[in-house]
Protein backbone atom coordinates (compact mmCIF):
# COMPACT_ATOMS: atom_id res chain seq x y z
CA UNK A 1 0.00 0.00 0.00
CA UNK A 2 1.21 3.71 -1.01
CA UNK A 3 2.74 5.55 2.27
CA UNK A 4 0.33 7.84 3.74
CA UNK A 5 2.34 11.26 4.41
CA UNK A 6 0.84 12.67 7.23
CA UNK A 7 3.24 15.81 7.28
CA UNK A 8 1.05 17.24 4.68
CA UNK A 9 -2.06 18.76 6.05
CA UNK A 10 -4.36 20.02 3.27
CA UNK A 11 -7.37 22.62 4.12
CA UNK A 12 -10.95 21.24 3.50
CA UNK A 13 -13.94 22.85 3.42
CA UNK A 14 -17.07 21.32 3.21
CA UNK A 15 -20.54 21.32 2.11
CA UNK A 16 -23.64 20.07 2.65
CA UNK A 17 -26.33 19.43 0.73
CA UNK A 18 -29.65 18.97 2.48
CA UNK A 19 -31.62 17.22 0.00
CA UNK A 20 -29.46 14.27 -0.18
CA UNK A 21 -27.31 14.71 3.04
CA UNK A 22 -24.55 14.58 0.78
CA UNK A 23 -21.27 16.27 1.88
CA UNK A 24 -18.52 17.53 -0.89
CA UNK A 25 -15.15 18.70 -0.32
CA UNK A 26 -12.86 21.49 -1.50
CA UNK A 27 -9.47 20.19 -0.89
CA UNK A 28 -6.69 23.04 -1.02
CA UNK A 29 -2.93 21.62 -1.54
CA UNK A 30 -1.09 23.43 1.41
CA UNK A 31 1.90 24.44 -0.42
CA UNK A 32 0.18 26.14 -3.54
CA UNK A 33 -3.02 27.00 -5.03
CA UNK A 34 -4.13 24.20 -6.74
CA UNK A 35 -6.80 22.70 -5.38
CA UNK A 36 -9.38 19.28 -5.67
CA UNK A 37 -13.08 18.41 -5.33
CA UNK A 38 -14.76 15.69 -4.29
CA UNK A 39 -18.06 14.16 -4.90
CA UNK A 40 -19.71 17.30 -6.03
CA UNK A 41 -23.85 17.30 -6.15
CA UNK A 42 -26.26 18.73 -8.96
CA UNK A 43 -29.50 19.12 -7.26
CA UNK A 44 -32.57 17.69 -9.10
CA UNK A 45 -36.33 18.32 -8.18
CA UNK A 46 -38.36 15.69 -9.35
CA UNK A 47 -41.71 16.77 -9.24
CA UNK A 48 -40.61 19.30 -12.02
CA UNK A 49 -37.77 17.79 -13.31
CA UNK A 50 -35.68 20.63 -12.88
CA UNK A 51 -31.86 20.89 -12.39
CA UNK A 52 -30.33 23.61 -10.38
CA UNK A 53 -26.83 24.08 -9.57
CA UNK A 54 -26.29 25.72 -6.07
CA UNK A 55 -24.26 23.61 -4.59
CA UNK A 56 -21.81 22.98 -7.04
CA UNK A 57 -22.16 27.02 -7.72
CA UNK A 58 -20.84 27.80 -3.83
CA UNK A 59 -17.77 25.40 -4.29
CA UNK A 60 -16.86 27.30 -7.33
CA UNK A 61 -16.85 30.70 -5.80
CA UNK A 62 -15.28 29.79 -2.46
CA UNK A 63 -12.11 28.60 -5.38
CA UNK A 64 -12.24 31.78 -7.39
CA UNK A 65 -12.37 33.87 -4.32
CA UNK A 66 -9.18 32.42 -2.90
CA UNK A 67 -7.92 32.29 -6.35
CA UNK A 68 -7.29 28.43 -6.51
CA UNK A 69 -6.74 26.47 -9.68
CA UNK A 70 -8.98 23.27 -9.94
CA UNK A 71 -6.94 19.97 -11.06
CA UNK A 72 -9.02 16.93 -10.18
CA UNK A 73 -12.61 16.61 -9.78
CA UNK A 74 -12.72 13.36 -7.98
CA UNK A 75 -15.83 10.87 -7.41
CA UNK A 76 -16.26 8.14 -5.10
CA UNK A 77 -18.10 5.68 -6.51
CA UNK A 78 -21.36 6.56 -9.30
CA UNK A 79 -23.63 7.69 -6.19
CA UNK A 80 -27.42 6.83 -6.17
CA UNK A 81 -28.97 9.50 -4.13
CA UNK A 82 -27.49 12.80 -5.79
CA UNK A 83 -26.39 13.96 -9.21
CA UNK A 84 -22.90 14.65 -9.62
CA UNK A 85 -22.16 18.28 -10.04
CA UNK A 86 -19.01 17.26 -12.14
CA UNK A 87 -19.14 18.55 -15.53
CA UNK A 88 -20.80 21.88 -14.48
CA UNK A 89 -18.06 22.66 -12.19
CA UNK A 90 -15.52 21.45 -15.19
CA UNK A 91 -16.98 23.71 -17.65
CA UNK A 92 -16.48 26.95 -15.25
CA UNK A 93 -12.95 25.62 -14.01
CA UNK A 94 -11.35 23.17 -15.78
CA UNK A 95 -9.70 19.91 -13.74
CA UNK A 96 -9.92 16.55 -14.70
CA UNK A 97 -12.80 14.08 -14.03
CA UNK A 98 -11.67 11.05 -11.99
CA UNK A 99 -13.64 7.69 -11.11
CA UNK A 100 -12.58 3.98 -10.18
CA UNK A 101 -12.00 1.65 -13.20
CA UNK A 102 -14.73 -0.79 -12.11
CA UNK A 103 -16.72 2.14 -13.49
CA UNK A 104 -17.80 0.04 -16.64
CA UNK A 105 -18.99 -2.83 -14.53
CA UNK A 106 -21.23 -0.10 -13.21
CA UNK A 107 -22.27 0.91 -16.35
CA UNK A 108 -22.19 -2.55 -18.14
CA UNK A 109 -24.79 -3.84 -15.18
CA UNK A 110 -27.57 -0.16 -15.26
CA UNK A 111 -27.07 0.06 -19.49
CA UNK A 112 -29.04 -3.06 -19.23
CA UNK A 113 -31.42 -1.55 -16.22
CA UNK A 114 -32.21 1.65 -18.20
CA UNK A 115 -32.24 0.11 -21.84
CA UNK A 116 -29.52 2.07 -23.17
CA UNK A 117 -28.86 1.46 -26.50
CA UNK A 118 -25.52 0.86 -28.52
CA UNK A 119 -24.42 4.55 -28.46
CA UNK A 120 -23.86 4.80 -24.67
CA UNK A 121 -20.30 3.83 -24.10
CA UNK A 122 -19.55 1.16 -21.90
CA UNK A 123 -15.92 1.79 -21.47
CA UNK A 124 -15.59 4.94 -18.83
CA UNK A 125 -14.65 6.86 -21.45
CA UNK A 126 -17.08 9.83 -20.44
CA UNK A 127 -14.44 10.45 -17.69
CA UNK A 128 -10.71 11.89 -17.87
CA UNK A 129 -9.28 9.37 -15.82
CA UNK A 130 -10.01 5.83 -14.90
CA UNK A 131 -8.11 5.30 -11.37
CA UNK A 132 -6.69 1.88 -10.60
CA UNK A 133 -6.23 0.43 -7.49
CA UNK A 134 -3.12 2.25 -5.82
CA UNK A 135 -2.66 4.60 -8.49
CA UNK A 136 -0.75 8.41 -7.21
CA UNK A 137 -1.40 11.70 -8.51
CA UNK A 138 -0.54 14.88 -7.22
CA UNK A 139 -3.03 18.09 -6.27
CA UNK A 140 0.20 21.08 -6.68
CA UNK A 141 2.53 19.14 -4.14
CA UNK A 142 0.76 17.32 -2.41
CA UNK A 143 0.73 13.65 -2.93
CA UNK A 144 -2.34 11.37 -3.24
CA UNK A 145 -3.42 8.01 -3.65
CA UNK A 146 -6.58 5.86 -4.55
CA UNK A 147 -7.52 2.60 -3.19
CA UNK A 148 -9.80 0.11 -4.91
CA UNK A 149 -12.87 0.02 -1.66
CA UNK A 150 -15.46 -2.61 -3.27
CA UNK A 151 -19.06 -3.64 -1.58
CA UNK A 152 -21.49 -0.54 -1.59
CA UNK A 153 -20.65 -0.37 -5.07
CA UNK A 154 -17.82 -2.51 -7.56
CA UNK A 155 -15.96 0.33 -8.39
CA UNK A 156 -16.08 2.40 -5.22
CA UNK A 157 -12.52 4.00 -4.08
CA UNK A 158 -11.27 6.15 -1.11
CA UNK A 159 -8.86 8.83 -2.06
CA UNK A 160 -5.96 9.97 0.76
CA UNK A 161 -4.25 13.42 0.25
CA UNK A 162 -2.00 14.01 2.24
CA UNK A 163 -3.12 13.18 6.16
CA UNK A 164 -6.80 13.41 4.63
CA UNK A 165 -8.88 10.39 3.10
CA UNK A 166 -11.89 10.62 1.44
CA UNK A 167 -14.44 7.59 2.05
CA UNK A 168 -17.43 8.14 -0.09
CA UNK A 169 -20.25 5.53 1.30
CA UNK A 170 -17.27 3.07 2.85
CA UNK A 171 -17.85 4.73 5.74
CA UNK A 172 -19.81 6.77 8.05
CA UNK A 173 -19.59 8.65 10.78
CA UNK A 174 -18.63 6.10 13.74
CA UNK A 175 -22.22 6.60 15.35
CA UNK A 176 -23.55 6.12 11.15
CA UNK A 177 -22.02 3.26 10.42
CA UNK A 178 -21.33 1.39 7.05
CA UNK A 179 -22.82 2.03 3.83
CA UNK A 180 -26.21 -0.72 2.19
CA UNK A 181 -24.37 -3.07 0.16
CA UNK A 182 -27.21 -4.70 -1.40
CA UNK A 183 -27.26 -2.65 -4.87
CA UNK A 184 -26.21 -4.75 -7.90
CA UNK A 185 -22.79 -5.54 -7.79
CA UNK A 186 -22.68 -5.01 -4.07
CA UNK A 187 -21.37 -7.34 -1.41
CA UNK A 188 -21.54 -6.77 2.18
CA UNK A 189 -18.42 -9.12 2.53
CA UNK A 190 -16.47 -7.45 0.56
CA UNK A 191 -17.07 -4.24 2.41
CA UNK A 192 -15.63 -5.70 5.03
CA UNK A 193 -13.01 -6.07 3.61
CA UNK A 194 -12.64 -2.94 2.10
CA UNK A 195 -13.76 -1.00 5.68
CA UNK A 196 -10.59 -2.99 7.22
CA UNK A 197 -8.37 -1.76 4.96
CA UNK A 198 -9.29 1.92 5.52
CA UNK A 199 -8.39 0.83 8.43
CA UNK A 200 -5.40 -0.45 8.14
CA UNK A 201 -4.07 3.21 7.63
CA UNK A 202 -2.77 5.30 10.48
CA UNK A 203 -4.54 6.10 13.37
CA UNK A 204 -3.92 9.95 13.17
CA UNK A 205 -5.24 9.68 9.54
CA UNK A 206 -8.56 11.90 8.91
CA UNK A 207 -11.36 10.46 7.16
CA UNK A 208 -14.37 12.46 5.36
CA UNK A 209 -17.57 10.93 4.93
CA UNK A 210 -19.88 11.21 1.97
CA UNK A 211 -22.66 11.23 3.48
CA UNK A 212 -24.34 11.84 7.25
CA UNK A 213 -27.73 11.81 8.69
CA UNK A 214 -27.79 12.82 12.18
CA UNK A 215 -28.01 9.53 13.99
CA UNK A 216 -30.16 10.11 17.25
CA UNK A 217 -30.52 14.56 16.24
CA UNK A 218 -26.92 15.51 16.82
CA UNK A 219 -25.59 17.71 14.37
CA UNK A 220 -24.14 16.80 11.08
CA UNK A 221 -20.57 16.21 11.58
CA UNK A 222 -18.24 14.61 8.67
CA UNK A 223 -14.78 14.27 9.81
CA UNK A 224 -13.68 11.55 12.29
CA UNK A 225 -10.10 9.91 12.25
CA UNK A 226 -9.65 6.07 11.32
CA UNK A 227 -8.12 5.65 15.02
CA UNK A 228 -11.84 6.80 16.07
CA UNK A 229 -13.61 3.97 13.21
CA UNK A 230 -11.84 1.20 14.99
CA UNK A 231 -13.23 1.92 18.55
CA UNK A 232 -15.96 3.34 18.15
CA UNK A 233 -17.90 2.23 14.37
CA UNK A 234 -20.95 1.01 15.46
CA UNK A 235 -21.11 -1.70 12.82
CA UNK A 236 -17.19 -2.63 12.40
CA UNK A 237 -15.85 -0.95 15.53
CA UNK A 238 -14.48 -3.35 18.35
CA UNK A 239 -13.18 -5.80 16.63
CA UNK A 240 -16.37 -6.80 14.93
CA UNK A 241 -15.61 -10.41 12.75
CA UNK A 242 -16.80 -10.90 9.16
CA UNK A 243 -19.18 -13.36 9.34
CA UNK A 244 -21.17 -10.88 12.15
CA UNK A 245 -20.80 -7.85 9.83
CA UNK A 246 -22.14 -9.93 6.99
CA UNK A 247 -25.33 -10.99 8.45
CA UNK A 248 -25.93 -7.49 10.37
CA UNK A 249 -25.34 -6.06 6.83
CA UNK A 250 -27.86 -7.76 4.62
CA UNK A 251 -30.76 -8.03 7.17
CA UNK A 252 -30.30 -4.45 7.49
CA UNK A 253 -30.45 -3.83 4.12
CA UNK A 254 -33.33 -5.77 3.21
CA UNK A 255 -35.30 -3.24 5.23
CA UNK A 256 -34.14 0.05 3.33
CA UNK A 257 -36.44 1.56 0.35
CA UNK A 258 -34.68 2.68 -2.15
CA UNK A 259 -33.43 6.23 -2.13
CA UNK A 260 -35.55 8.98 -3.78
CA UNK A 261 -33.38 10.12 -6.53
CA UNK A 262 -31.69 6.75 -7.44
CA UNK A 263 -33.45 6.81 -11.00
CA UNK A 264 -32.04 10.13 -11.96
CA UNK A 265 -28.85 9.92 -10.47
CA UNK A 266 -27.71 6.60 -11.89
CA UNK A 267 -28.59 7.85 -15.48
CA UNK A 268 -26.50 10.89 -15.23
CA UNK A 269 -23.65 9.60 -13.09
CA UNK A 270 -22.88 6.92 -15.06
CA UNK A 271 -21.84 9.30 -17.74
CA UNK A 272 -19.69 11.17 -15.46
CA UNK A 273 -22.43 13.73 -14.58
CA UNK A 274 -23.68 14.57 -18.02
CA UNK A 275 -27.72 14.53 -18.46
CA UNK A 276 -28.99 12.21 -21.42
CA UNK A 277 -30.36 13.44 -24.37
CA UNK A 278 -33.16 11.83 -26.37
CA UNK A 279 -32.86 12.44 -30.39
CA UNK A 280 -33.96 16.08 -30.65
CA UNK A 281 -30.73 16.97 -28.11
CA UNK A 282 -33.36 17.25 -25.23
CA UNK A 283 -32.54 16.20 -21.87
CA UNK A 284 -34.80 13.28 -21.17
CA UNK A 285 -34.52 10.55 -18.40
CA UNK A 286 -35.99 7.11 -18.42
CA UNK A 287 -38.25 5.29 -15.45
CA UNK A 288 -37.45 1.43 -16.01
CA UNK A 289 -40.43 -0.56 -14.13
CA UNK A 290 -39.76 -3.27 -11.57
CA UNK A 291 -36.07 -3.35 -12.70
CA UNK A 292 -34.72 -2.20 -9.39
């Protein structure tokens, strides 16, 4: 496993997005201006089937007004409760669009849900970079790293810059939990094994969450350390064994609906955040019935 370098301590700011109690991430390099994002929402109301772009439009003037350059525009995993922000934020900044390889299982497994035809690409091509397990890049000077985190979805990954690591649905909060790994393509064993090699890292390391509820009212919180997973994870903490993660896992998930804006959001993030278009250029998205 890549060395985590825990001398480098990069600022991130976060935000929240209520409608999907998503959290993204502006992630400044400490020794220059360049900066990253991370799992960046579009926010979509159904009943009118509008788009609107607020949250993506804060990140991008908190980086303009500390006069940042954007260089990656990193997501987890293809998300099923929000619509990635991605290309929106590309088109005002620039950066490159990053996503796990196992992307085009993801995309191989919903072209069949949603009918897609032979024009949608099943190759992660709609995306700038197709990260492999332990791959390193850099945001200015600081140096980063992506590992392969299979079981909410196949080609979910954590990214670690610097003495920060970025868990999409891996993880929650200690008092949230683990992410449902009953989507297709999802294992709950193999998020085990994923969870234990987040943490595997240091203690001192700091892990962001994509996501956070409010378990029991508190407030939403969103950074924790992995030192604070292992004692305290109310699903893996403890010392918690496969075989009793595994069955707490699926009988858990058997009782979850599905979330309200996985239709949309698996359309457009499986093209790296783009909307499709039906054959007049219009953006149109499908309802497939009793697929899911």
């Amino acid at each position: 496993m890549t060395a985590v370098n825990l001398d480098q301590h990069p600022d991130v700011t976060a935000f929240f997005d209520a409608q999907s109690n998503t959290i993204s991430y502006l992630v400044k390099d400490p020794a220059s201006t360049a900066c990253a994002v991370v799992d960046a929402v579009m926010q979509f109301d159904y009943a009118s089937g509008r788009l609107s772009y607020d949250s993506a439009d804060e990140i991008i003037a908190a980086i303009k007004a500390q006069g940042l350059t954007l260089e990656w525009i990193i997501e987890s995993h293809v998300h099923a409760d929000h619509l990635s922000g991605a290309p929106y934020i590309q088109q005002k900044l620039g950066g490159k669009i990053g996503i796990g390889e196992h992307i085009t299982e993801v995309q191989d497994t919903f072209g069949k849900v949603f009918n897609e035809g032979t024009e949608f690409e099943r190759d992660g091509s709609q995306f700038d970079k197709l990260f492999k397990d332990g791959d390193r890049y850099r945001v200015g000077e600081m140096t980063c790293f992506a590992l392969h985190t299979p079981g909410h979805t196949p080609a979910c990954m954590v990214h670690v810059m610097g003495n920060a690591a970025f868990t999409g649905d891996t993880l929650f909060m200690p008092d949230g939990g683990s992410a449902r790994a009953d989507f297709p393509g999802g294992d709950a064993g193999q998020l085990y094994d994923s969870i234990q090699r987040v943490l595997s890292l240091p203690d001192d390391l700091r892990l962001f969450v994509c996501h956070d509820y409010g378990p029991g009212g508190r407030a939403i919180s969103w950074e924790t350390t992995v030192g604070e997973q292992k004692a305290g994870n109310i699903h893996i903490g403890g010392g918690t064994s496969r075989d009793e993660f595994v069955k707490m896992r699926e009988a858990r998930d058997a009782q979850l609906s599905m979330p309200a804006l996985i239709i949309p959001s698996l359309q457009v993030n499986i093209r790296a955040g783009e909307v499709p278009r039906d054959a007049n250029g219009n953006m149109t998205l499908k309802i497939p019935v009793n697929k899911l």
